[in-house]
Protein backbone atom coordinates (compact mmCIF):
# COMPACT_ATOMS: atom_id res chain seq x y z
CA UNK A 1 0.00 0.00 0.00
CA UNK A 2 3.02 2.31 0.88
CA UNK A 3 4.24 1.21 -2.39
CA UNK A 4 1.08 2.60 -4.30
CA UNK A 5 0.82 5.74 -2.72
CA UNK A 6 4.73 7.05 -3.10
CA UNK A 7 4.13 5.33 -7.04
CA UNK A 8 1.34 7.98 -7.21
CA UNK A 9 3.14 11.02 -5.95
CA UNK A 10 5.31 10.28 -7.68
CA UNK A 11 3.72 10.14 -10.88
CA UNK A 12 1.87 13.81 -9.55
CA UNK A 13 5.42 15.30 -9.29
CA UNK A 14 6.32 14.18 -13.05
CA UNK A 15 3.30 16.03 -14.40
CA UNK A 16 3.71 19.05 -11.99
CA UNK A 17 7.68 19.38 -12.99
CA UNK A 18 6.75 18.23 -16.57
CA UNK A 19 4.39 20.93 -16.60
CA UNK A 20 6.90 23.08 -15.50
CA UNK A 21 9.63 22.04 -18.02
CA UNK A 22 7.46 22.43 -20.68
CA UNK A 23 6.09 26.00 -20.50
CA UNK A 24 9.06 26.92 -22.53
CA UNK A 25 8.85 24.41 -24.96
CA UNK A 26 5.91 26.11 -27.39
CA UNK A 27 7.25 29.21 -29.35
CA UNK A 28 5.65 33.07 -29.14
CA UNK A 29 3.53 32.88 -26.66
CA UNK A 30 2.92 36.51 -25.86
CA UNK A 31 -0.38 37.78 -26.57
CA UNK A 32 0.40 40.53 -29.31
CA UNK A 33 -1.34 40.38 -32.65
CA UNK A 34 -1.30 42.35 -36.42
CA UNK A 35 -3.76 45.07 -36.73
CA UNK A 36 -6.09 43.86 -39.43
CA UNK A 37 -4.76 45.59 -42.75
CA UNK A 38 -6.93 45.80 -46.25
CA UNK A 39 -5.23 43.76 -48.59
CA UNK A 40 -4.21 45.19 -52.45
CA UNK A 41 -2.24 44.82 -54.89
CA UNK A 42 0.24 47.04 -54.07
CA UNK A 43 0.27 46.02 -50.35
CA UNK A 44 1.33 42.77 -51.57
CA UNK A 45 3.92 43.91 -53.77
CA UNK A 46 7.37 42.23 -53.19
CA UNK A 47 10.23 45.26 -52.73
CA UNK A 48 13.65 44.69 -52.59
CA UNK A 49 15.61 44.33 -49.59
CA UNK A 50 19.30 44.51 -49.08
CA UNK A 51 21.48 41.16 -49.37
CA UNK A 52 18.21 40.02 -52.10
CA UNK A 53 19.72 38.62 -55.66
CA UNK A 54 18.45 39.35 -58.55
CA UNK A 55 18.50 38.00 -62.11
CA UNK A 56 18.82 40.85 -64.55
CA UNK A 57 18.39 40.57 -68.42
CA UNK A 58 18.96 43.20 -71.09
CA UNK A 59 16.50 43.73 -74.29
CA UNK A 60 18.38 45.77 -76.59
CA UNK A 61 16.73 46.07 -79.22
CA UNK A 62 13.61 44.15 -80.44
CA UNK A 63 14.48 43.52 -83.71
CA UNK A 64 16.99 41.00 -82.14
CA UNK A 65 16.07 37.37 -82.22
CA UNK A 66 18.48 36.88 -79.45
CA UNK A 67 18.06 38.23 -75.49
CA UNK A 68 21.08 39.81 -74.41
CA UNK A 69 22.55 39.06 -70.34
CA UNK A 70 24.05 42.20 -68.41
CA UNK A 71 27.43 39.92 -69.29
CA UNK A 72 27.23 40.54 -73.09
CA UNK A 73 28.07 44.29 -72.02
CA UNK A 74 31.27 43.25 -70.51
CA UNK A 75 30.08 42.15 -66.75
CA UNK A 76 30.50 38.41 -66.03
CA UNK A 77 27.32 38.20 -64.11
CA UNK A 78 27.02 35.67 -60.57
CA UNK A 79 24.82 32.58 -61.92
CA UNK A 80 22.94 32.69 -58.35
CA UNK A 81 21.95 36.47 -59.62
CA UNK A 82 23.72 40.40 -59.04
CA UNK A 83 23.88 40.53 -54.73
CA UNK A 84 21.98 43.97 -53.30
CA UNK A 85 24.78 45.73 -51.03
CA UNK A 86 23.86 46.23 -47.55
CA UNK A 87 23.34 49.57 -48.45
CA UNK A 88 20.61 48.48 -50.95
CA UNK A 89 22.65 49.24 -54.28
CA UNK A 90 23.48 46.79 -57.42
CA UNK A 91 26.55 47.73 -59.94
CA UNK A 92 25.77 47.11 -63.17
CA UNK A 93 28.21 47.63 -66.62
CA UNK A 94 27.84 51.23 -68.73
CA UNK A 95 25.56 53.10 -65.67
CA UNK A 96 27.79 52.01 -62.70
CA UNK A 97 25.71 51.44 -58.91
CA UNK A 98 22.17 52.66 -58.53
CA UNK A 99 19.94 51.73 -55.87
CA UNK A 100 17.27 49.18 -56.07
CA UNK A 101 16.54 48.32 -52.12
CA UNK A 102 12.62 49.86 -51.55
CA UNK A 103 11.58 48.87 -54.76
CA UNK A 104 9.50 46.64 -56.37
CA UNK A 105 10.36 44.73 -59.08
CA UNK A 106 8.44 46.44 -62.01
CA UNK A 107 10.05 50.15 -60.48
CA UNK A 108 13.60 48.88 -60.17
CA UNK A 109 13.28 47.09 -63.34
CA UNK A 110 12.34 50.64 -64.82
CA UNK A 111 14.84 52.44 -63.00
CA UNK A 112 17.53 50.56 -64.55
CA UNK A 113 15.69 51.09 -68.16
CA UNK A 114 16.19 54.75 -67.71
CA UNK A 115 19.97 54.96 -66.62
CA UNK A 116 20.62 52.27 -69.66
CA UNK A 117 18.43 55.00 -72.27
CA UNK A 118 21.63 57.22 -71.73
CA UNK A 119 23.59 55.08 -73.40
CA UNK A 120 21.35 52.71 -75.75
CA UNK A 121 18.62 53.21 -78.32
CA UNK A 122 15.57 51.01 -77.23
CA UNK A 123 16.52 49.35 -73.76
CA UNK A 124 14.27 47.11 -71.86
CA UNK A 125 15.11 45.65 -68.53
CA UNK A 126 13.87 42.14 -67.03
CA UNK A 127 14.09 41.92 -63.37
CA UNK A 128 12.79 39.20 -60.84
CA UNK A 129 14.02 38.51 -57.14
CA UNK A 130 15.35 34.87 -56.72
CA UNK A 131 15.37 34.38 -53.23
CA UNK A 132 11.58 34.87 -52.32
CA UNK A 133 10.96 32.28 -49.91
CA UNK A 134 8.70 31.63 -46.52
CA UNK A 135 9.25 29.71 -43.51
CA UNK A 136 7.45 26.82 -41.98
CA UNK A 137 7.95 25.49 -38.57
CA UNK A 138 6.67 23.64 -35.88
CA UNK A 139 3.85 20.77 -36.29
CA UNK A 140 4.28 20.39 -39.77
CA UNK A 141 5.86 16.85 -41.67
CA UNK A 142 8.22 18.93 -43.92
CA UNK A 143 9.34 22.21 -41.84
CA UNK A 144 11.64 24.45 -43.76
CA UNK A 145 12.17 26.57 -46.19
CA UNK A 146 9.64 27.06 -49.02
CA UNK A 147 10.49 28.98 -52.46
CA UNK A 148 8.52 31.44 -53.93
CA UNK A 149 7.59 32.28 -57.69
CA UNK A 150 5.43 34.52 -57.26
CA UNK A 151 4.78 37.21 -54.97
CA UNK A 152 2.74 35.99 -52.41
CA UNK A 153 1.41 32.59 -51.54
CA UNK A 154 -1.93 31.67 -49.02
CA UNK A 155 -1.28 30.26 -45.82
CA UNK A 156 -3.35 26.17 -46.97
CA UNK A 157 -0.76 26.61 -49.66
CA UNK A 158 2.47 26.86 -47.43
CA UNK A 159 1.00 24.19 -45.24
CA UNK A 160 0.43 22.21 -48.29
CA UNK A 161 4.09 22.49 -49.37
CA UNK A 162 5.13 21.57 -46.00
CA UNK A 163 3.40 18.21 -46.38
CA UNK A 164 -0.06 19.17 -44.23
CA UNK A 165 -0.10 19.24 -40.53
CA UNK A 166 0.74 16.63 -38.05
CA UNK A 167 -1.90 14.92 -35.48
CA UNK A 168 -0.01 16.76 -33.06
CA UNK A 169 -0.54 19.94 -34.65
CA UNK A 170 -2.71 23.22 -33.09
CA UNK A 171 -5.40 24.30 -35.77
CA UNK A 172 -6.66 26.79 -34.00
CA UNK A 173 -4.04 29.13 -33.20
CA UNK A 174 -1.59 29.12 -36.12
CA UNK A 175 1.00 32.12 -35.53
CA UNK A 176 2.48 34.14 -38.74
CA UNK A 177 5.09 36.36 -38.00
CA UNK A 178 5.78 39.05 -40.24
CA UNK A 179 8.47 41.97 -40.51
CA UNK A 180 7.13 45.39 -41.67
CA UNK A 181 9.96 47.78 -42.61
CA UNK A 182 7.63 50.89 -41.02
CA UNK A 183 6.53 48.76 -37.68
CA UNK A 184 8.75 45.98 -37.30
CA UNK A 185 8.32 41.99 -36.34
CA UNK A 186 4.72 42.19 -36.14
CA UNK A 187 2.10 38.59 -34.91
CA UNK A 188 -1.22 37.70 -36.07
CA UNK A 189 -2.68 34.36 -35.72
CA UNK A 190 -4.76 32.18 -37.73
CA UNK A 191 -7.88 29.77 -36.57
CA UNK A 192 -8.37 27.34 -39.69
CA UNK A 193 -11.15 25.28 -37.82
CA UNK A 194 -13.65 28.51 -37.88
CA UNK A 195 -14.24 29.34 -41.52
CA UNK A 196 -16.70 32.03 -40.10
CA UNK A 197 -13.95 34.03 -38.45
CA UNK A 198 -11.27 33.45 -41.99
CA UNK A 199 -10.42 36.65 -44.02
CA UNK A 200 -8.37 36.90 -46.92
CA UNK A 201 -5.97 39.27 -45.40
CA UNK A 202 -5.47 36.70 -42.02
CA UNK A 203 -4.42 33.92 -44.76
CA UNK A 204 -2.23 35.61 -47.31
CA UNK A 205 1.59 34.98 -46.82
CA UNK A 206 4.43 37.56 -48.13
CA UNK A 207 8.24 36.31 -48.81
CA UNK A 208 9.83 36.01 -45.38
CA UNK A 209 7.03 35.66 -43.52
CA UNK A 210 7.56 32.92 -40.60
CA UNK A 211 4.61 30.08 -39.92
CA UNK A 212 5.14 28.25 -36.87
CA UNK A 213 2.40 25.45 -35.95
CA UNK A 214 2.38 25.43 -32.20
CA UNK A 215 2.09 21.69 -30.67
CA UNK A 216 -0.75 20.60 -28.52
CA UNK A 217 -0.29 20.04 -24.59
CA UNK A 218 0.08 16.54 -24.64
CA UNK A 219 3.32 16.67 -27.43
CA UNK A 220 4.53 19.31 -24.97
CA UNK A 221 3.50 17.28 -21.82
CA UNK A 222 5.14 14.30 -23.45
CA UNK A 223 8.57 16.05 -24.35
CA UNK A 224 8.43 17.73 -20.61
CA UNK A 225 8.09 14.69 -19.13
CA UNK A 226 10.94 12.77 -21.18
CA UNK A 227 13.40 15.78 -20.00
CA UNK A 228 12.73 15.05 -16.62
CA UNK A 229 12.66 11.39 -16.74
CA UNK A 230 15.47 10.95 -18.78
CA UNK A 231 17.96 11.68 -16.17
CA UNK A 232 16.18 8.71 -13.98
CA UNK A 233 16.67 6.43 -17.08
CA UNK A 234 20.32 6.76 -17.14
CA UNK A 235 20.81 6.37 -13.07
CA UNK A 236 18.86 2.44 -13.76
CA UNK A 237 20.65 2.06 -16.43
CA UNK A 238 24.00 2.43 -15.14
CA UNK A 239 22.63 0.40 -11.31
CA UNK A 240 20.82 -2.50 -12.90
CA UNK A 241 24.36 -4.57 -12.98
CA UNK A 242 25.01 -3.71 -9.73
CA UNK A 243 21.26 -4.64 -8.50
CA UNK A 244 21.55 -7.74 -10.82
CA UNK A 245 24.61 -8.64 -9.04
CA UNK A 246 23.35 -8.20 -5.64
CA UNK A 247 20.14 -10.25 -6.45
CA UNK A 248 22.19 -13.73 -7.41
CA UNK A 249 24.06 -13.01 -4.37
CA UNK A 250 21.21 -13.15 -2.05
């Protein structure tokens, strides 16, 4: 009977100091969430940040058959794309640096058009961003990094990438963290189980934007209490030879 009773407490302790152990296991847990914005076009908009590459092409002149590189003009350009200087300039053959960081594509693309007209007839500029990508953590079977072709991307298709959630996953409280130049690392989270309380401006994901899939409490209670058991694991395994030992000596 003694037996039972310390086998309880101590099986009470283990979920108190599991409990315990764990509260620091689930990611942003503060309470701070993204004013609700009205989603546009422009809004959306991917612009250019510093240490961005981009892949730059050169029309010169559409009579060509043939689509001339920034290399044709002398510049032996990066295959992974032209790097954007922490100070949010690119270098480029004939008009030397100009800035680009701030900028959406379609501007910097005609930016660069309009330094080139100094020197050629009919220039036309192609520019896209290659490293556009999103982050997915947490509860999800694929976490990681997911690439971007287009500007933006909804949050069932990041998850989708990711390979769906797991059974461990929270559904209700998805977190998206954001950076906005202006305001800075900014939270909102998403509740995918209430379709009534789903707006298109909660869902839609923008390159570098952060998912994280929290866990529920029993994946946390679970890795809590392995933490603090684990240590007790190691003790019986180092004692049984010594307890095995004792026994055939009795």
């Amino acid at each position: 009977m003694l037996k039972m009773k310390l086998l309880l407490v101590g099986i009470g302790a283990m979920f108190i100091l599991g409990g315990c152990a764990g509260s620091d296991y689930k990611l942003a847990q503060t309470e701070k969430s993204l004013t609700e914005q009205k989603v546009s076009d422009r809004s959306i908009e991917y612009r250019i940040l510093p240490q961005d590459r981009l892949e730059i092409a050169l029309y010169k002149d559409p009579a060509q058959d043939s689509i001339g590189s920034v290399n044709e003009l002398g510049q032996s350009m990066n295959k992974q794309g032209i790097l954007v200087n922490a100070a949010g300039y690119i270098s480029l053959p004939l008009i030397g640096k100009i800035k680009v960081a701030g900028l959406t594509q379609s501007q910097a693309a005609d930016r660069i058009t309009a330094q080139y007209k100094k020197y050629l007839n009919t220039p036309s500029i192609y520019l896209e961003v290659l490293n556009k990508r999103l982050f997915v953590l947490g509860e999800v079977k694929n976490p990681g990094v997911v690439k971007l072709d287009k500007e933006k991307m909804t949050l069932f298709e990041a998850l989708a990438f990711a390979g769906d959630l797991t059974d461990a996953a929270v559904r209700n409280n998805i977190i998206i963290l954001s950076n906005n130049p202006q305001s800075g690392m900014q939270m909102r989270r998403v509740d995918l189980t209430n379709f009534d309380t789903m707006k298109y401006a909660s869902l839609m994901l923008r390159p570098n934007d952060i998912v994280y899939v929290q866990p529920d409490n029993w994946k946390e209670f679970r890795v809590a209490s392995d933490n603090f058991t684990s240590p007790f694991d190691t003790i019986a395994k180092i004692a049984s030879p010594f307890v095995t030992l004792k026994y055939l000596e009795d």
